[in-house]
PDB file of N, CA and C in Angstrom:
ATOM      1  N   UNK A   1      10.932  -3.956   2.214  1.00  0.00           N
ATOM      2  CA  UNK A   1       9.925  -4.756   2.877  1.00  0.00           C
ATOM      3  C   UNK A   1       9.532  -5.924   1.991  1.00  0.00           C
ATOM      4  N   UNK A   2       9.306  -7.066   2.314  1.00  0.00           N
ATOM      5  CA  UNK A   2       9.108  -8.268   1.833  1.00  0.00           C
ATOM      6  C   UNK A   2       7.340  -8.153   1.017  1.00  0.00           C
ATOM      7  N   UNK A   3       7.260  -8.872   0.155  1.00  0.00           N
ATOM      8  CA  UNK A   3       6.026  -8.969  -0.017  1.00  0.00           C
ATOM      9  C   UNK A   3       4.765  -9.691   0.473  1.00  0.00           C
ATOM     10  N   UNK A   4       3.881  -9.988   1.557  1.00  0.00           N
ATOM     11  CA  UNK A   4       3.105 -11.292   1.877  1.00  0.00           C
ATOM     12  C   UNK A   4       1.546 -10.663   1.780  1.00  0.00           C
ATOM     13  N   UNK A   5       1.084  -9.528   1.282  1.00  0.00           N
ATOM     14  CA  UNK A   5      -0.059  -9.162   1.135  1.00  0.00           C
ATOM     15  C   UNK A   5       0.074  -9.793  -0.435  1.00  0.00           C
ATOM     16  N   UNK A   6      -1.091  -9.933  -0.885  1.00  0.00           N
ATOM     17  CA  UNK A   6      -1.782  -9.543  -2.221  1.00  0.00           C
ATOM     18  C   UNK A   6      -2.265  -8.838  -2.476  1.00  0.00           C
ATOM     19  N   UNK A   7      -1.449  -8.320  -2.844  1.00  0.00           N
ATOM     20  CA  UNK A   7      -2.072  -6.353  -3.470  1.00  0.00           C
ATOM     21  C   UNK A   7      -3.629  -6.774  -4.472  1.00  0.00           C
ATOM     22  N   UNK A   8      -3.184  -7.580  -5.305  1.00  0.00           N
ATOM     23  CA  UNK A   8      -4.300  -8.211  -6.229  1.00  0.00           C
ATOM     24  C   UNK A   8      -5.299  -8.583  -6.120  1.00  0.00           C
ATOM     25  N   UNK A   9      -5.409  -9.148  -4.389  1.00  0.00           N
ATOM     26  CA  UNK A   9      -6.931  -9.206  -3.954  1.00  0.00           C
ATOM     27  C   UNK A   9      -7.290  -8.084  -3.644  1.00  0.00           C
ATOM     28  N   UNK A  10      -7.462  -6.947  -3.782  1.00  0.00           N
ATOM     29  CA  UNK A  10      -7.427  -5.540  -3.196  1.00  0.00           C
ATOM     30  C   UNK A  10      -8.124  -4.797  -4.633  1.00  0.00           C
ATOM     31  N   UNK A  11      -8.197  -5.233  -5.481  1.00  0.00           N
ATOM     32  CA  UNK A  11      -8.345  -4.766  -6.189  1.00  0.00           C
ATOM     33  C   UNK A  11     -10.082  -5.001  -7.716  1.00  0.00           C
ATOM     34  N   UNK A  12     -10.643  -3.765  -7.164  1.00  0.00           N
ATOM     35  CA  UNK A  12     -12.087  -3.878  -7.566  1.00  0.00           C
ATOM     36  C   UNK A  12     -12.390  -4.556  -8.817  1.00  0.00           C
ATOM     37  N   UNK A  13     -13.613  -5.020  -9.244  1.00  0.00           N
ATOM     38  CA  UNK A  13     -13.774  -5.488 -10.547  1.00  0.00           C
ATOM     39  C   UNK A  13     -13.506  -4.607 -11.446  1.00  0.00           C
ATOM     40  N   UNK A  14     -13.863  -3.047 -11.192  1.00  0.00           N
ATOM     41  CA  UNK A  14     -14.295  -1.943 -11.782  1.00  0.00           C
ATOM     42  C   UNK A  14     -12.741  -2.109 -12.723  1.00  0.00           C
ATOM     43  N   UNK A  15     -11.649  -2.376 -12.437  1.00  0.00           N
ATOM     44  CA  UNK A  15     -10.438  -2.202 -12.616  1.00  0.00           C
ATOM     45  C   UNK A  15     -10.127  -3.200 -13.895  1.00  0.00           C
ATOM     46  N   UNK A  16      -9.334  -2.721 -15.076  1.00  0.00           N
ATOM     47  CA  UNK A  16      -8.823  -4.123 -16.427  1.00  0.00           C
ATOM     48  C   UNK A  16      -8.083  -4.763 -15.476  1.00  0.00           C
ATOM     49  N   UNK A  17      -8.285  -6.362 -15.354  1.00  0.00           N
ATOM     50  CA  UNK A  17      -7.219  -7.188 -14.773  1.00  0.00           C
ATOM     51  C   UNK A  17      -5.728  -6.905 -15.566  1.00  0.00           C
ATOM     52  N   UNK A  18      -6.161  -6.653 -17.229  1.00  0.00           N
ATOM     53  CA  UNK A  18      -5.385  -6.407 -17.749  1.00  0.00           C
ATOM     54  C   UNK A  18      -3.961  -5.547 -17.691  1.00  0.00           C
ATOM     55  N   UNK A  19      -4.595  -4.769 -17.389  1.00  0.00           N
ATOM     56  CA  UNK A  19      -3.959  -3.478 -17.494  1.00  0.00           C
ATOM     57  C   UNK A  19      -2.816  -2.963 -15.667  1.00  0.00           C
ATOM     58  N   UNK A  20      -3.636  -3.408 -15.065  1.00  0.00           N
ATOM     59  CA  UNK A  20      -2.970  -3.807 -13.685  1.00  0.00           C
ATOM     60  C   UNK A  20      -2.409  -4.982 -13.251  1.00  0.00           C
ATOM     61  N   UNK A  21      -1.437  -5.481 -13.361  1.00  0.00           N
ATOM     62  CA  UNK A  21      -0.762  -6.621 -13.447  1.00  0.00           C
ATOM     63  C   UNK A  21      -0.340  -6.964 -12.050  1.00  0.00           C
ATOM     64  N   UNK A  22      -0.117  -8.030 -11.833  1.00  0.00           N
ATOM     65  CA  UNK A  22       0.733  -8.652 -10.401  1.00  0.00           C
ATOM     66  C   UNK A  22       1.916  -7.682 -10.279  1.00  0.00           C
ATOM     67  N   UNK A  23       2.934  -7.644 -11.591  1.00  0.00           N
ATOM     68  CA  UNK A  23       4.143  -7.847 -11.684  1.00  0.00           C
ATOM     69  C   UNK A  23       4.663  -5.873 -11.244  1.00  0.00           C
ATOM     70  N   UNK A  24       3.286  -5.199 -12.276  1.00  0.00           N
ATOM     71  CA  UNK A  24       3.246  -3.841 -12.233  1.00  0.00           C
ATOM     72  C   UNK A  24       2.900  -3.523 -10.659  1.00  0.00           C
ATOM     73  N   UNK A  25       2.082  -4.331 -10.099  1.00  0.00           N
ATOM     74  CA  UNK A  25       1.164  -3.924  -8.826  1.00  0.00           C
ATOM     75  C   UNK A  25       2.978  -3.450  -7.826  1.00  0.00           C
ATOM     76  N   UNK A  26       3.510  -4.800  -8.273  1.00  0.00           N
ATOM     77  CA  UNK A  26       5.123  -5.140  -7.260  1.00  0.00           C
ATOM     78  C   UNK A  26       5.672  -4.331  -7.657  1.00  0.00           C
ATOM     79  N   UNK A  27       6.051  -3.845  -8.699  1.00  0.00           N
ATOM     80  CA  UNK A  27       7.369  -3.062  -8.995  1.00  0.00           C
ATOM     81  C   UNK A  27       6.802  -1.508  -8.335  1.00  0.00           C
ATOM     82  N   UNK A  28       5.573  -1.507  -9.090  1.00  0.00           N
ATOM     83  CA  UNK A  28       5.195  -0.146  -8.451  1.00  0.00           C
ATOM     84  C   UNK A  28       5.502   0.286  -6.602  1.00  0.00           C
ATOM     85  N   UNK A  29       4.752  -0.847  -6.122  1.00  0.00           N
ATOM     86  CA  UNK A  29       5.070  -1.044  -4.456  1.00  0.00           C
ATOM     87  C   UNK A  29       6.716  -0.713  -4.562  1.00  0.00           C
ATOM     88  N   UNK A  30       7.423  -1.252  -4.873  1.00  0.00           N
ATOM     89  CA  UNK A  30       8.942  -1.816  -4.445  1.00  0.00           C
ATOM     90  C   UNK A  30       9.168  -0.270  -4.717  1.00  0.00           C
ATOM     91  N   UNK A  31       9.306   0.477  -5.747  1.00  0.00           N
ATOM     92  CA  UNK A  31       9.362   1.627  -6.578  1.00  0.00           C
ATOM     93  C   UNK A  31       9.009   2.904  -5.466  1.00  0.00           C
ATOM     94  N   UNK A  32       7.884   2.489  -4.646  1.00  0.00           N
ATOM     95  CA  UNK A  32       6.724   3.725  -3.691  1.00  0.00           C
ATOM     96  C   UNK A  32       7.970   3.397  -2.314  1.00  0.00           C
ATOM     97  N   UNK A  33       7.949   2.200  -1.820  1.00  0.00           N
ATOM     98  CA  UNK A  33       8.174   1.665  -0.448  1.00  0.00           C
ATOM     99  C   UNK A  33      10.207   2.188  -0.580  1.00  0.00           C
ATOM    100  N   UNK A  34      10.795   1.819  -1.477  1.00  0.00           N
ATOM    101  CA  UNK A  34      12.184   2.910  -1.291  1.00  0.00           C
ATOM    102  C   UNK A  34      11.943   4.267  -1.189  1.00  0.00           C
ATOM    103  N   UNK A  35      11.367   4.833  -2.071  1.00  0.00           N
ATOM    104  CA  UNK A  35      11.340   6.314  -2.020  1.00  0.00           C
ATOM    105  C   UNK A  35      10.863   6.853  -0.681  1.00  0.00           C
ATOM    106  N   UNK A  36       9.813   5.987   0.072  1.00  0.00           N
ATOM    107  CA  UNK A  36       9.386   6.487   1.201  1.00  0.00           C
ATOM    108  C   UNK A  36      10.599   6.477   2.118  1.00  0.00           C
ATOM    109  N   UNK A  37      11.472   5.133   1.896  1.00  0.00           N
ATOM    110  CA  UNK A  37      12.278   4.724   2.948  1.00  0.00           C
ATOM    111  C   UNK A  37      13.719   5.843   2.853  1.00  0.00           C
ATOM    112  N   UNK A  38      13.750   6.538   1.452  1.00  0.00           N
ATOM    113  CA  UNK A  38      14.606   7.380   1.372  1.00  0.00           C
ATOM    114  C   UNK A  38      14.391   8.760   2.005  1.00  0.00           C
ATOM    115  N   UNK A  39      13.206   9.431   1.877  1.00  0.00           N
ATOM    116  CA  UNK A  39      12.587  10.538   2.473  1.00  0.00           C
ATOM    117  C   UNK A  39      12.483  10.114   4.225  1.00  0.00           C
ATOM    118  N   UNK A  40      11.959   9.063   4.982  1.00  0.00           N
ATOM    119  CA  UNK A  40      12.101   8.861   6.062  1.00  0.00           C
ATOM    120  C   UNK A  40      13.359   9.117   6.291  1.00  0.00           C
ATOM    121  N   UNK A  41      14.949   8.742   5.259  1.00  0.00           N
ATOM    122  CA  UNK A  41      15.966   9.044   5.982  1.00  0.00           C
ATOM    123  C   UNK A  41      16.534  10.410   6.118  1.00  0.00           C
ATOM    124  N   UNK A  42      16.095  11.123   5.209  1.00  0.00           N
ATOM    125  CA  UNK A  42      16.222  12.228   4.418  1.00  0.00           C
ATOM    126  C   UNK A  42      15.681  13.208   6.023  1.00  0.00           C
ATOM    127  N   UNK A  43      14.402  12.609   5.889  1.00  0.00           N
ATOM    128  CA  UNK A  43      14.137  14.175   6.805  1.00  0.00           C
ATOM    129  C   UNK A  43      14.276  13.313   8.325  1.00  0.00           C
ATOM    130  N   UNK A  44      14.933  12.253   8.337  1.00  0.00           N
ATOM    131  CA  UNK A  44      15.022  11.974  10.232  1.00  0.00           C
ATOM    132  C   UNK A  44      13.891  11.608  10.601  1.00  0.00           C
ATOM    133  N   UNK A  45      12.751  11.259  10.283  1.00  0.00           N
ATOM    134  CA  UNK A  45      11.473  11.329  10.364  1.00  0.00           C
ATOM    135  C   UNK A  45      10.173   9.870  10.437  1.00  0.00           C
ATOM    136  N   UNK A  46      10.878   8.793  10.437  1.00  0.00           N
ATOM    137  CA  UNK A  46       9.933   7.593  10.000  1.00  0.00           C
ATOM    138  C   UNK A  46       7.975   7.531  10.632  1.00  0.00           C
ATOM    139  N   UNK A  47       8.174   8.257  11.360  1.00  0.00           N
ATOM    140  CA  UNK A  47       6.809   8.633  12.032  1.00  0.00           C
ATOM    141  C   UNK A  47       5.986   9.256  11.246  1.00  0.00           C
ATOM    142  N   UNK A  48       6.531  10.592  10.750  1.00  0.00           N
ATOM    143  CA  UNK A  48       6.083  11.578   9.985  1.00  0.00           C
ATOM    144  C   UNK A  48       5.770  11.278   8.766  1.00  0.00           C
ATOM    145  N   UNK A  49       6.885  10.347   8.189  1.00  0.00           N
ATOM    146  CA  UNK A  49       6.644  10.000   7.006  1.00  0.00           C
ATOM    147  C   UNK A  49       5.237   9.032   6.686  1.00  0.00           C
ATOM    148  N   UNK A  50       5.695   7.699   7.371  1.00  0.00           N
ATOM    149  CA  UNK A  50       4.510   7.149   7.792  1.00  0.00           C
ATOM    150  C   UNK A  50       3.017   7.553   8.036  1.00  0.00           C
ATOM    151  N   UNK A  51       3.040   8.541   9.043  1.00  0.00           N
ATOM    152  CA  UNK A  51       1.358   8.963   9.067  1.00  0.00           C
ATOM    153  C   UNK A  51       1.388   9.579   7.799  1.00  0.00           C
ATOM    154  N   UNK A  52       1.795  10.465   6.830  1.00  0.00           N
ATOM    155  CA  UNK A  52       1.524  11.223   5.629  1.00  0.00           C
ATOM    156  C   UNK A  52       0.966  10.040   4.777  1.00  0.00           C
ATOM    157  N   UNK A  53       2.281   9.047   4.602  1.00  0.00           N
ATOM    158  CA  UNK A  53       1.613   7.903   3.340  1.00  0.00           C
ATOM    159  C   UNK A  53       0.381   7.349   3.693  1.00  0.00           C
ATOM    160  N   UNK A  54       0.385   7.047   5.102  1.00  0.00           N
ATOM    161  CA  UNK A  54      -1.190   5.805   5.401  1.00  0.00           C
ATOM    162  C   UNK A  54      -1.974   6.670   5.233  1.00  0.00           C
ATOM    163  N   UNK A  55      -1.825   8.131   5.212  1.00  0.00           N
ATOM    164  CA  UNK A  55      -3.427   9.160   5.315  1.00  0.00           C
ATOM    165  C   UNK A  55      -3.487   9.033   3.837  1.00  0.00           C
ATOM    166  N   UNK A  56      -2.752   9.313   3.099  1.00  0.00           N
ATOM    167  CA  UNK A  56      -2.695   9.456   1.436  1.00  0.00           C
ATOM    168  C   UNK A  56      -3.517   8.075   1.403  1.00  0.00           C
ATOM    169  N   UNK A  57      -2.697   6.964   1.279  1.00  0.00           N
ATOM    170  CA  UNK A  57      -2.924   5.654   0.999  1.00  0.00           C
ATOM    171  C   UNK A  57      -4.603   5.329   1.638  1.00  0.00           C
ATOM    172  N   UNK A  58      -4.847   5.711   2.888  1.00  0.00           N
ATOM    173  CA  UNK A  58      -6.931   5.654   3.334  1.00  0.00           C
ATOM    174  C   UNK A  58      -7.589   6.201   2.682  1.00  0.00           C
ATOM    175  N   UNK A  59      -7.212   7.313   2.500  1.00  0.00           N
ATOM    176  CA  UNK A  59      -7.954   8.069   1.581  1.00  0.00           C
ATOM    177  C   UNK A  59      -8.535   8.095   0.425  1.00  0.00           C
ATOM    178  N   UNK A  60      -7.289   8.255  -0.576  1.00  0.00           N
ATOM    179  CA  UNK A  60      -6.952   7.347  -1.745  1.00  0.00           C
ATOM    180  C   UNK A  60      -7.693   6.129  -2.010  1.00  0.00           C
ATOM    181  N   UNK A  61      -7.715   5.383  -1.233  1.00  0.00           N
ATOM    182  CA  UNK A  61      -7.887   3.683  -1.378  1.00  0.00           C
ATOM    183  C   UNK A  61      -9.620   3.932  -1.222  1.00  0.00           C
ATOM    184  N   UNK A  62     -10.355   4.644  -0.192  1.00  0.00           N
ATOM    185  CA  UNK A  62     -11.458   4.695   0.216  1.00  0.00           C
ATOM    186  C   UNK A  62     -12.229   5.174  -1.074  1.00  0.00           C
ATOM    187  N   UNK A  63     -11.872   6.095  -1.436  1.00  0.00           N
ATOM    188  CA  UNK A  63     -12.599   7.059  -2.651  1.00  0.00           C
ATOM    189  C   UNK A  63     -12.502   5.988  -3.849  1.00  0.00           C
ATOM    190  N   UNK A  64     -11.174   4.858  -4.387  1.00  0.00           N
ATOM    191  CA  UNK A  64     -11.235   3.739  -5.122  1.00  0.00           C
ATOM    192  C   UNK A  64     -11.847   2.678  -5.372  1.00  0.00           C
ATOM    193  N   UNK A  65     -11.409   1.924  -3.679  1.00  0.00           N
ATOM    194  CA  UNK A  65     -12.223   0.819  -3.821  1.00  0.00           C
ATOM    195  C   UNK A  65     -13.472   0.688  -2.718  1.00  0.00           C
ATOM    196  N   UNK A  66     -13.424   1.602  -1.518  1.00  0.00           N
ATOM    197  CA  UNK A  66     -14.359   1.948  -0.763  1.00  0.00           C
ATOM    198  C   UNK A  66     -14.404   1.520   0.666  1.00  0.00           C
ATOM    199  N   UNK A  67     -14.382   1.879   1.409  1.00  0.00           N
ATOM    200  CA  UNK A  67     -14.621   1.947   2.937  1.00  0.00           C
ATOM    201  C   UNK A  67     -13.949   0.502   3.097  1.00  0.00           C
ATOM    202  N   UNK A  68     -15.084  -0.224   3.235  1.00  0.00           N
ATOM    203  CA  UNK A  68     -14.870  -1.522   3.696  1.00  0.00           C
ATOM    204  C   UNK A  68     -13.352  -2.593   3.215  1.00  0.00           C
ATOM    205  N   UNK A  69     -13.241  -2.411   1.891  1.00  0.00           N
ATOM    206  CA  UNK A  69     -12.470  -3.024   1.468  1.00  0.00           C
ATOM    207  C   UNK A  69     -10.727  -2.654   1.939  1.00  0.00           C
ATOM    208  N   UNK A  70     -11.131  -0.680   1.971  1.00  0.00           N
ATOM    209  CA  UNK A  70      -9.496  -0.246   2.486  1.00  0.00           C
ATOM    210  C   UNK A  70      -9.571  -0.832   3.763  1.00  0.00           C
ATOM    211  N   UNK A  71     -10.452  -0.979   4.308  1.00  0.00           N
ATOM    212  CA  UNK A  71     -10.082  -1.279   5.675  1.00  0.00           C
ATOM    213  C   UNK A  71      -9.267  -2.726   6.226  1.00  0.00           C
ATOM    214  N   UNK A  72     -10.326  -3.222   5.175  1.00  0.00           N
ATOM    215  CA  UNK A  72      -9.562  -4.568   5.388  1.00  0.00           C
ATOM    216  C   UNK A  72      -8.443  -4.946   4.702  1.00  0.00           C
ATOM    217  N   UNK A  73      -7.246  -4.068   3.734  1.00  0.00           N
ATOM    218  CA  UNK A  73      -6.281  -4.002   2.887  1.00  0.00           C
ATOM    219  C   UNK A  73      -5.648  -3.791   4.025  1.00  0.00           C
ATOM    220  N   UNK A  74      -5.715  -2.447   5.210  1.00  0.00           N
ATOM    221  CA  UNK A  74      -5.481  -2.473   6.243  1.00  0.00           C
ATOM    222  C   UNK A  74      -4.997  -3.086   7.094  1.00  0.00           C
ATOM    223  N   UNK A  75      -6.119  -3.791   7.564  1.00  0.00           N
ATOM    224  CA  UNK A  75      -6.176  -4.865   8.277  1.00  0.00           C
ATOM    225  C   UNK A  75      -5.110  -5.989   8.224  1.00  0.00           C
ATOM    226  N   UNK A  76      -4.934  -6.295   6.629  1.00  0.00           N
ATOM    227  CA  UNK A  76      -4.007  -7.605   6.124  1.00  0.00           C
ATOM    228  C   UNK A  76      -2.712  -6.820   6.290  1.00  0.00           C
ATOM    229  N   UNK A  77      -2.246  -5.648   5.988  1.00  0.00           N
ATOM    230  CA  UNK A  77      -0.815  -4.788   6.406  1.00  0.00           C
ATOM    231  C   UNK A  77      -0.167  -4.758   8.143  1.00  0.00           C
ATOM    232  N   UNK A  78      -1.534  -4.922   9.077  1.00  0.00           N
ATOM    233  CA  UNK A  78      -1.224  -4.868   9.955  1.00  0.00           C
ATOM    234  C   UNK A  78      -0.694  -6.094  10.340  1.00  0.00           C
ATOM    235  N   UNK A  79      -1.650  -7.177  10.074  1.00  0.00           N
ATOM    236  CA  UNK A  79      -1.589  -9.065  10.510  1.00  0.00           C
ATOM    237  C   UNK A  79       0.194  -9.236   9.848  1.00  0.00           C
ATOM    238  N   UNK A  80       0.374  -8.802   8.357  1.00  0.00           N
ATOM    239  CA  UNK A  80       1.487  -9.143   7.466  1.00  0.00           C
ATOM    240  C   UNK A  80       2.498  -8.141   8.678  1.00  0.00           C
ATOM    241  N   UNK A  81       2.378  -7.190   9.437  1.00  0.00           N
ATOM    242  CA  UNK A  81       3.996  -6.512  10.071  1.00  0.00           C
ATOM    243  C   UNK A  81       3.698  -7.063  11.236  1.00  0.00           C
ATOM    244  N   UNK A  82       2.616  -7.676  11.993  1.00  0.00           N
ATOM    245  CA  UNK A  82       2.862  -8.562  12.961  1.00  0.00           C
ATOM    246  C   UNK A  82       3.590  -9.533  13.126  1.00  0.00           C
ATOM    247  N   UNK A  83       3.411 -10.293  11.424  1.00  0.00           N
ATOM    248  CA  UNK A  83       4.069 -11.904  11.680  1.00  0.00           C
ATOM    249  C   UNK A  83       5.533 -11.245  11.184  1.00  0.00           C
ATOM    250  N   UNK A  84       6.330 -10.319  10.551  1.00  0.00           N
ATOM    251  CA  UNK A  84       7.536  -9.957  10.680  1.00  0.00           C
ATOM    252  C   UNK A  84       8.424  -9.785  12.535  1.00  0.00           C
TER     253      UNK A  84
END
């Protein structure tokens, strides 16, 4: 999957700019987004797989950076697979 979110705006003050990088934010993504795409092929499944990560990933994200903000990280994932 291409990159057109900014993971980087997503991300709380609470957090070292340092220490979380653009470059780390991408590789990590690129790193998460095969493995998913391998297990989707793995078990026949892209549905399944899918709802598991976005529940992980709301969840996750909510308890981090908090309600409002996952939502709208959300939000920009949905607008970004629209314009694909």
């Amino acid at each position: 999957m291409e990159n057109v979110i900014s993971l980087t705006d997503h991300i709380k003050n609470k957090y070292d700019e340092n220490l979380i990088t653009k470059i780390e934010l991408c590789r990590i993504r690129d790193d998460i987004e095969q493995k998913l795409n391998n297990i989707s092929s793995i078990e026949n499944n892209e549905l399944a797989v899918s709802l598991s990560s976005g529940r992980y990933s709301a969840m996750k994200l909510t308890k981090l950076i908090g309600k409002e903000e996952t939502i709208q990280f959300f939000k920009d994932c949905i607008e970004t697979a629209s314009k694909s």
